[in-house]
C-alpha atoms as a PDB file:
ATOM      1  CA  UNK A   1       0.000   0.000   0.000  1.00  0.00           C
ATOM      2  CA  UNK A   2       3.027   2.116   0.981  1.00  0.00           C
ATOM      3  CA  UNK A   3       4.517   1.873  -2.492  1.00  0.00           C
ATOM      4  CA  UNK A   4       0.638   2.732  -4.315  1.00  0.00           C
ATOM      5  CA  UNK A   5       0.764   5.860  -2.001  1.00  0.00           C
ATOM      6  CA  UNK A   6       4.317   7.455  -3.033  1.00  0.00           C
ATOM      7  CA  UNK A   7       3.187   6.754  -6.537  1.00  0.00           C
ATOM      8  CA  UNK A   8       0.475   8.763  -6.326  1.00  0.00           C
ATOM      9  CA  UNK A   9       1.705  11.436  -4.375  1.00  0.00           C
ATOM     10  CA  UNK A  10       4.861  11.493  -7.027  1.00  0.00           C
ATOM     11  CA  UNK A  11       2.046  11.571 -10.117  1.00  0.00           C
ATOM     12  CA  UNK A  12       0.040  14.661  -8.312  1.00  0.00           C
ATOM     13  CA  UNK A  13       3.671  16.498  -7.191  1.00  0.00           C
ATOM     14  CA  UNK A  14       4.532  16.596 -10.770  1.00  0.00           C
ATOM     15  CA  UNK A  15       1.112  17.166 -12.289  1.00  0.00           C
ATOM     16  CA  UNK A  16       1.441  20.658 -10.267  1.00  0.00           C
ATOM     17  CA  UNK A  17       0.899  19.934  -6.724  1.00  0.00           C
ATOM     18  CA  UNK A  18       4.311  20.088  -5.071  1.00  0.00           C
ATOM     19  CA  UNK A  19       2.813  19.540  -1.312  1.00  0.00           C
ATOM     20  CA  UNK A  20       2.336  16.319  -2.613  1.00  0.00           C
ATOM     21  CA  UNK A  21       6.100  16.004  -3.148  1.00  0.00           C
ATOM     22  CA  UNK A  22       6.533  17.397   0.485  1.00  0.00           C
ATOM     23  CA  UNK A  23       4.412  14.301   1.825  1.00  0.00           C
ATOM     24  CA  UNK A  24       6.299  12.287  -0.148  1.00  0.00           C
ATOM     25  CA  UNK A  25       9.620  13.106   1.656  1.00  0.00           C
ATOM     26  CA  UNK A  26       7.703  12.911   4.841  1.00  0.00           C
ATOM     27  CA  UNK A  27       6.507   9.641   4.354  1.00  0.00           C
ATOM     28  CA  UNK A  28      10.250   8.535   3.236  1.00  0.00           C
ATOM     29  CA  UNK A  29      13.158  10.653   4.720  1.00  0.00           C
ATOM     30  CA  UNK A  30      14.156   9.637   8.113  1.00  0.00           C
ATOM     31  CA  UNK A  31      14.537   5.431   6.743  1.00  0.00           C
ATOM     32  CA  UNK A  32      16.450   7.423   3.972  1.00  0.00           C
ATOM     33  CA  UNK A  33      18.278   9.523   6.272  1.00  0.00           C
ATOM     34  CA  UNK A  34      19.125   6.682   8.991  1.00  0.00           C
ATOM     35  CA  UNK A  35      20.383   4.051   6.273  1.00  0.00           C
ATOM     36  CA  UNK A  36      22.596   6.737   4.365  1.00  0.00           C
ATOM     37  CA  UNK A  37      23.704   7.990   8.038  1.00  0.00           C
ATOM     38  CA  UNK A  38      25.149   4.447   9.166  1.00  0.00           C
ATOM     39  CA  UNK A  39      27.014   4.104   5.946  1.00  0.00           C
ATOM     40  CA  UNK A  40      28.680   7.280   5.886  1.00  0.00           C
ATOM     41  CA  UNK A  41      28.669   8.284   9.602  1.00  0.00           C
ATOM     42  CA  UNK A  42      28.358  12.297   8.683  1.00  0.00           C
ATOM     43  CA  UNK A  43      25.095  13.375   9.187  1.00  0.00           C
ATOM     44  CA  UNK A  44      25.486  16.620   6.199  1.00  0.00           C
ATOM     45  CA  UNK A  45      26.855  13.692   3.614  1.00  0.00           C
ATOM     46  CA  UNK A  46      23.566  11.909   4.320  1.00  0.00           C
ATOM     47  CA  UNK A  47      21.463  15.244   3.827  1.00  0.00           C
ATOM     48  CA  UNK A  48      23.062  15.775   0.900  1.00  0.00           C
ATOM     49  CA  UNK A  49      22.924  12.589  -0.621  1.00  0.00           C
ATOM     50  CA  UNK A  50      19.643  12.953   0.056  1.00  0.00           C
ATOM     51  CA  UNK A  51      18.827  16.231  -1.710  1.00  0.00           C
ATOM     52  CA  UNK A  52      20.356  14.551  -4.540  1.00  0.00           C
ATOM     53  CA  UNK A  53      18.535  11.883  -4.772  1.00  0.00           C
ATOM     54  CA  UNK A  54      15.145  14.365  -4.182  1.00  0.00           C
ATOM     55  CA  UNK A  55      16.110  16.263  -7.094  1.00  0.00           C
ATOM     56  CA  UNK A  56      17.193  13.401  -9.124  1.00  0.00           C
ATOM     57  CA  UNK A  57      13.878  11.917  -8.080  1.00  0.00           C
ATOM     58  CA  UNK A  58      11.949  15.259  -9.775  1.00  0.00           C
ATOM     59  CA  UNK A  59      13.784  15.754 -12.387  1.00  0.00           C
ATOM     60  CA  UNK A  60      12.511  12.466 -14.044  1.00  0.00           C
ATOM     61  CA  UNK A  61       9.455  13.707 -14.867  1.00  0.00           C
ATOM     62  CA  UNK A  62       6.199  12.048 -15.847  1.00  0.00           C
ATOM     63  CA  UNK A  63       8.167   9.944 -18.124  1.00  0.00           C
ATOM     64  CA  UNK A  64      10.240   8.142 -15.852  1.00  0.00           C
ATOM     65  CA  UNK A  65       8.560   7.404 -13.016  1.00  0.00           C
ATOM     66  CA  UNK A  66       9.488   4.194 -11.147  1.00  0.00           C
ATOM     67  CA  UNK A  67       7.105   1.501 -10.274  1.00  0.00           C
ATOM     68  CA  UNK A  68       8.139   1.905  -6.474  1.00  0.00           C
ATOM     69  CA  UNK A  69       9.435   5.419  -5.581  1.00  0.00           C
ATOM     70  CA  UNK A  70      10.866   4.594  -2.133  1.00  0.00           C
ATOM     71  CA  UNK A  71      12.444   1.386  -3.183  1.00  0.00           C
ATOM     72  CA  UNK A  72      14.275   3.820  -6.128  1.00  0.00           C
ATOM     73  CA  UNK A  73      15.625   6.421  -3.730  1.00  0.00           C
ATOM     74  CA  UNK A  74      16.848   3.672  -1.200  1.00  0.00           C
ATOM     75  CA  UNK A  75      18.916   2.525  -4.280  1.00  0.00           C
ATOM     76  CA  UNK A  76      20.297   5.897  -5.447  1.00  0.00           C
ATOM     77  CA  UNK A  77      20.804   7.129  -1.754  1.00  0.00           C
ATOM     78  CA  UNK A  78      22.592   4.144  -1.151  1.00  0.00           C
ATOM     79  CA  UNK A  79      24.808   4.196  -4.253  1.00  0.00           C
ATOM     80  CA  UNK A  80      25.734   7.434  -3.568  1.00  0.00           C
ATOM     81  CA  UNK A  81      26.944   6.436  -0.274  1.00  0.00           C
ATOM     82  CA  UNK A  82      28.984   3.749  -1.621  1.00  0.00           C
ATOM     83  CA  UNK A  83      30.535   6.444  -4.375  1.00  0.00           C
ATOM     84  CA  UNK A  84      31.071   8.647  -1.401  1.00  0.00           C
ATOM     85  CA  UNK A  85      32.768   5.942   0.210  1.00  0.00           C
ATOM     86  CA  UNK A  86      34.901   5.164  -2.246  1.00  0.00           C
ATOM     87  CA  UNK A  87      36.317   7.937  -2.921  1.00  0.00           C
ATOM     88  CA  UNK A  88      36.997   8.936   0.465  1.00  0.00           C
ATOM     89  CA  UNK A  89      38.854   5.681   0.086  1.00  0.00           C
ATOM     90  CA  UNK A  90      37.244   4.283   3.201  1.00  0.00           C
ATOM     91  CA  UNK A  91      39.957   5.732   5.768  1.00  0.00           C
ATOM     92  CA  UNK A  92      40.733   2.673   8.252  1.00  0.00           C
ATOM     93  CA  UNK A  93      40.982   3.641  11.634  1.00  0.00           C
ATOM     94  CA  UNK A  94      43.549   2.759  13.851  1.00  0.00           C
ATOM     95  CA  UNK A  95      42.952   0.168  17.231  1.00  0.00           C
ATOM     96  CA  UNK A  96      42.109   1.422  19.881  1.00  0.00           C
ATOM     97  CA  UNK A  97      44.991   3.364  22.128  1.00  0.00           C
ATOM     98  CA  UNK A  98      47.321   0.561  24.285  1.00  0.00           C
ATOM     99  CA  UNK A  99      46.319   0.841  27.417  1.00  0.00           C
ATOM    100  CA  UNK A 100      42.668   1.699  27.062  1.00  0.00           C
ATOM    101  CA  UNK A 101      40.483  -1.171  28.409  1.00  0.00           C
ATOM    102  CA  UNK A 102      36.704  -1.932  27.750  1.00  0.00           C
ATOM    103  CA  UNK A 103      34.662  -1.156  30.621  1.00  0.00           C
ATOM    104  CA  UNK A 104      33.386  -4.786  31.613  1.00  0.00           C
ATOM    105  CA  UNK A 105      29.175  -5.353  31.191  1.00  0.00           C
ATOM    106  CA  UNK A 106      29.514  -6.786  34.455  1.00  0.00           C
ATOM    107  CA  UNK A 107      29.992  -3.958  36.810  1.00  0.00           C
ATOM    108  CA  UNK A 108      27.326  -2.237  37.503  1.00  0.00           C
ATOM    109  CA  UNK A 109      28.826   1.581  37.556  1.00  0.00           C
ATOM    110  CA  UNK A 110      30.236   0.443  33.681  1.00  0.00           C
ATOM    111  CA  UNK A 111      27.034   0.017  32.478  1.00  0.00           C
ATOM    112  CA  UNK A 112      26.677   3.043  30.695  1.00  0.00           C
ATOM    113  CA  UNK A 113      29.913   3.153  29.685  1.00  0.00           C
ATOM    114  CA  UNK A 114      29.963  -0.098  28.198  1.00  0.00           C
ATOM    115  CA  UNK A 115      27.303   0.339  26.328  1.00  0.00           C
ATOM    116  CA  UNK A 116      28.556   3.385  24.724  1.00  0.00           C
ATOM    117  CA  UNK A 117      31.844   1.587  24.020  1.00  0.00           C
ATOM    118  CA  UNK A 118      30.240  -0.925  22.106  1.00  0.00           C
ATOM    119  CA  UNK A 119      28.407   1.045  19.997  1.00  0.00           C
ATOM    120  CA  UNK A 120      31.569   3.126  19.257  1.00  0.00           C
ATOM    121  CA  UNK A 121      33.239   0.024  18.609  1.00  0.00           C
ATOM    122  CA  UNK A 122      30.776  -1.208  16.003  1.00  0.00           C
ATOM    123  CA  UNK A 123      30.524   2.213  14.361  1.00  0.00           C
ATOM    124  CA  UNK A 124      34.410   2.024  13.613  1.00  0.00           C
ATOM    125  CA  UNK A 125      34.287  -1.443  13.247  1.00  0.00           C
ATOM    126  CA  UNK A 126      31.659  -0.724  10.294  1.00  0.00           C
ATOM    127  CA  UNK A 127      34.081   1.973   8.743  1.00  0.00           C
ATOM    128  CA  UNK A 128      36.573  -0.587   8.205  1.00  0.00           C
ATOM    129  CA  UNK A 129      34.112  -2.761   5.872  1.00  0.00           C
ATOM    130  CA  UNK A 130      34.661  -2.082   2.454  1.00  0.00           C
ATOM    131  CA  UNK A 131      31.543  -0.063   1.251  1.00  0.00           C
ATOM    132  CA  UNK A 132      29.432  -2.591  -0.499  1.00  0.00           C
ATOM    133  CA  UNK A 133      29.802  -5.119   2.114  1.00  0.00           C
ATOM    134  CA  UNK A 134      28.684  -2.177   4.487  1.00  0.00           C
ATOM    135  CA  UNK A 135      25.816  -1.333   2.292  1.00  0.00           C
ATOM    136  CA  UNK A 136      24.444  -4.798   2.520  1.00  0.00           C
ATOM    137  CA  UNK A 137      25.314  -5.352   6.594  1.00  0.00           C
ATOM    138  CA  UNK A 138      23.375  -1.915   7.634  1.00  0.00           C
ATOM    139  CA  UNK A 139      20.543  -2.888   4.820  1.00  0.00           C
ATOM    140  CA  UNK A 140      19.996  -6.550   6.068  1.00  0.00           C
ATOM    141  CA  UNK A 141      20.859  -6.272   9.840  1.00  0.00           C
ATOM    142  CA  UNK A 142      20.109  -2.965  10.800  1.00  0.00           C
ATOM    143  CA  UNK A 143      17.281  -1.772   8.288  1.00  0.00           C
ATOM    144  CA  UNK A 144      15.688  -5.175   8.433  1.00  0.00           C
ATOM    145  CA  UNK A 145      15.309  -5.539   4.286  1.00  0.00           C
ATOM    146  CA  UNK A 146      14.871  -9.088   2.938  1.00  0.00           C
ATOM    147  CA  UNK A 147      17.834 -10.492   0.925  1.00  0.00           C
ATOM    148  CA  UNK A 148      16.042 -10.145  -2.078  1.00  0.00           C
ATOM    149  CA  UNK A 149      15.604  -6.663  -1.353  1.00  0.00           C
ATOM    150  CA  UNK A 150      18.581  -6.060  -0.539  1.00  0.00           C
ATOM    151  CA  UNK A 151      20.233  -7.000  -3.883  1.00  0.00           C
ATOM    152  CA  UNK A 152      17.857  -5.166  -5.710  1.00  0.00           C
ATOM    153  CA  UNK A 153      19.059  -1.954  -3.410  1.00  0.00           C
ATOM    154  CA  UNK A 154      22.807  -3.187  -4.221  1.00  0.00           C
ATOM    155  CA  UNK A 155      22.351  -4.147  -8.059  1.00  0.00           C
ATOM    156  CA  UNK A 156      23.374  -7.612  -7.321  1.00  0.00           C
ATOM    157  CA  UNK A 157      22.494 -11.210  -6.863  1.00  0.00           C
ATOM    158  CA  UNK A 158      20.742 -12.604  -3.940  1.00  0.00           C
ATOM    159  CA  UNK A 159      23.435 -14.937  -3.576  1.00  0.00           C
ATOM    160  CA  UNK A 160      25.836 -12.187  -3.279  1.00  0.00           C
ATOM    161  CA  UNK A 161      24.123  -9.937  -0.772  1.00  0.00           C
ATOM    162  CA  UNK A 162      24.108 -13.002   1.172  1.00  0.00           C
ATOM    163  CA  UNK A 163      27.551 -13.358   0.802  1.00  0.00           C
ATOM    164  CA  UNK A 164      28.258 -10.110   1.708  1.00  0.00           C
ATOM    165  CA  UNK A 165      26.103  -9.553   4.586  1.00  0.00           C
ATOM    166  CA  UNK A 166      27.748 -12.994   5.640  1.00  0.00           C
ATOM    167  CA  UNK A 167      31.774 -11.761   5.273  1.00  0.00           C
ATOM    168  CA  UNK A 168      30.549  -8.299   6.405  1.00  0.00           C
ATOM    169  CA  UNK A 169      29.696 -10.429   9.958  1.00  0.00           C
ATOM    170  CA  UNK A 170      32.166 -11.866  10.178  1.00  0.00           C
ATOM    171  CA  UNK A 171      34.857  -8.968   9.803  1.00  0.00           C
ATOM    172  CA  UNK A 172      32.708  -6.980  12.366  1.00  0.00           C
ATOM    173  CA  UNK A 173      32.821  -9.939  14.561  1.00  0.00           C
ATOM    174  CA  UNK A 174      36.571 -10.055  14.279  1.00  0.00           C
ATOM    175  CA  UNK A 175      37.238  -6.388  14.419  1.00  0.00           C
ATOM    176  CA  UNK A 176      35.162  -6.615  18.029  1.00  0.00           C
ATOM    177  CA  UNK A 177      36.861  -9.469  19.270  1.00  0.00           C
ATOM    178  CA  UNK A 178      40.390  -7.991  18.630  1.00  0.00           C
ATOM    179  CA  UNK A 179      39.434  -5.124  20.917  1.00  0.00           C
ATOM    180  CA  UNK A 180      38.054  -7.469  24.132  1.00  0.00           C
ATOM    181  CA  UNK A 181      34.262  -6.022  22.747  1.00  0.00           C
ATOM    182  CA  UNK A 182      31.000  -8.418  22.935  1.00  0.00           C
ATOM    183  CA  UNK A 183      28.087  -6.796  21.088  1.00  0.00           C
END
């Protein structure tokens, strides 16, 4: 129904109605924002990737228009991430300091801490994935897309997103356990 809906709000936005296009980004912006956000980890690359893929969206026309609207931006946004990605040439981070230790889940005044380690952890350890394998991860695991949707996002087989949701695991797995973190 979701997909019917941004179809017809994109058919009335460019038949002269633009507040239609302004529900349209409300009904689809903050997924957009949030997926493009994990993969680049700047919140003004993911606004504008997203103007980008707004305009791109637009400029279209009547003639283009894609069967599912939200499904099309997810791809461009997250192509453009990848491209971003790229040629920032992924910069790999360095281990943590010697010295520093993970505050331990099991004391109760670390808590907090902890927590906030971990998540740190898993945000660099995702920066060290190279970008498609983090476009499939964040897609699968963290925005809950089916494989098959998920290599439709990517351009790829389902056998591949698989494959790289899978190594992308596993090198986030390793990248916690080398620094004493349990997710």
């Amino acid at each position: 129904m979701k997909g019917s809906l941004l179809r017809r709000l994109l058919r009335l936005a460019l038949g002269g109605e633009p507040e239609a296009f302004e529900e349209l980004v409300l009904h689809t912006r903050e997924s957009l924002f949030w997926t493009v956000r994990r993969m680049t980890g700047r919140d003004a690359i993911a606004e504008e990737i997203l103007q980008e893929a707004y305009l791109a969206l637009w400029e279209r026309g009547t003639d283009g228009l894609p069967e599912e609207p939200e499904a099309w931006l997810r791809r461009f946004c997250v192509n453009r991430a990848i491209d971003h990605l790229r040629r920032e040439e992924t910069r790999r981070t360095e281990g943590l300091p010697d010295g520093l230790e993970v505050a331990s889940p099991d004391h109760p005044g670390d808590a907090g801490l902890y927590g906030r380690e971990v998540e740190a952890a898993v945000e660099e350890g995702l920066g060290t994935l190279p970008p498609q394998e983090r476009a499939a991860f964040l897609l699968r695991v963290v925005e809950d897309l089916p494989y098959d949707a998920v290599a439709r996002t990517l351009g790829v087989a389902e056998s591949t997103a698989r494959n790289q949701v899978m190594q992308a695991r596993r090198k986030l797995e390793r990248f916690l356990a080398e620094r004493g973190v349990a997710p």
